[in-house]
Protein backbone atom coordinates (compact mmCIF):
# COMPACT_ATOMS: atom_id res chain seq x y z
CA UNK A 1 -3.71 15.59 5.03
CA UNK A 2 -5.92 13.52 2.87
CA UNK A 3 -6.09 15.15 -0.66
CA UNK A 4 -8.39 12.50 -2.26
CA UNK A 5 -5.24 10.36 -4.17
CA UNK A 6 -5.70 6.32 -4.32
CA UNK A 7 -2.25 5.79 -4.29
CA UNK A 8 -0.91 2.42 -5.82
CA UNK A 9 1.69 0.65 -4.71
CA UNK A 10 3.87 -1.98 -7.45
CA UNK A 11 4.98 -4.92 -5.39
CA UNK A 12 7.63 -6.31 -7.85
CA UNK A 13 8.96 -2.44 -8.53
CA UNK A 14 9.59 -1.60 -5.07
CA UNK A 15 13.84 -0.98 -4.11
CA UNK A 16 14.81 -1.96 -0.85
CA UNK A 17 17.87 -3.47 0.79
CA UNK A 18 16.49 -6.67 1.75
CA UNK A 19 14.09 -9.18 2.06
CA UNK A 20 12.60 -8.00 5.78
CA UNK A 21 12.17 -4.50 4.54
CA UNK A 22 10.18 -5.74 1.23
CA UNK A 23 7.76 -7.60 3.56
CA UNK A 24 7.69 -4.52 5.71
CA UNK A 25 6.97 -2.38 2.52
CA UNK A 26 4.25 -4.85 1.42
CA UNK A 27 2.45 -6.62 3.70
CA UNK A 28 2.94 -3.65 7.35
CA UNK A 29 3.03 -0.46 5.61
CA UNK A 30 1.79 -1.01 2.11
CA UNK A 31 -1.95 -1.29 3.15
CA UNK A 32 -1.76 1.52 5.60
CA UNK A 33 -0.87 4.23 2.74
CA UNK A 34 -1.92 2.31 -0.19
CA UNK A 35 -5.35 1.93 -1.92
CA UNK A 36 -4.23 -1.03 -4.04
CA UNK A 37 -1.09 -3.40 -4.23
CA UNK A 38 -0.78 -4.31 -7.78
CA UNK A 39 1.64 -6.30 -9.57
CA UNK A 40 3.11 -3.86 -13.02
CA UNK A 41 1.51 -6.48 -15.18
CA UNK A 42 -1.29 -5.99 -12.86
CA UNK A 43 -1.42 -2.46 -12.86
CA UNK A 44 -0.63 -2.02 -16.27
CA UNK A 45 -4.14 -4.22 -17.41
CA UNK A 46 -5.85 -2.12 -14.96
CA UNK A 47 -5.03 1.52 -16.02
CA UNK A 48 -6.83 1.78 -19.24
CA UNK A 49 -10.40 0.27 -17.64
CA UNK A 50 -10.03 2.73 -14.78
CA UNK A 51 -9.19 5.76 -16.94
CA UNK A 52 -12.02 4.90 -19.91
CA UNK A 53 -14.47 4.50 -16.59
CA UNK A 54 -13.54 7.00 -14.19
CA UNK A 55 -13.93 4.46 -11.86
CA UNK A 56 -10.57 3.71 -8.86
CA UNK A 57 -8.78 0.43 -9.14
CA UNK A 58 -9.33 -2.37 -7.12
């Protein structure tokens, strides 16, 4: 059900159990669910700019 979220995903806060599954995570599953894959430094610059603006991040 699509309720209008941009979901964000933080590639170096993600837990798994190994290396395969962080790939999975990232690069397989990441971009089917997520509207950006950010780095926290990343995301961290960006919330301020899209919260003053209204606008969604990149």
């Amino acid at each position: 059900m699509e309720l209008g979220y941009f979901p964000t995903l933080a590639s170096d806060a993600t837990a798994v159990f190994s290396h395969l599954m962080m790939h999975a995570a990232h690069k397989l599953n990441g971009p089917t669910c997520a509207h950006a894959i950010l780095t926290t430094a990343e995301l961290i610059e960006v919330l301020p700019k899209a919260s003053a603006s209204k606008e969604t991040m990149p």
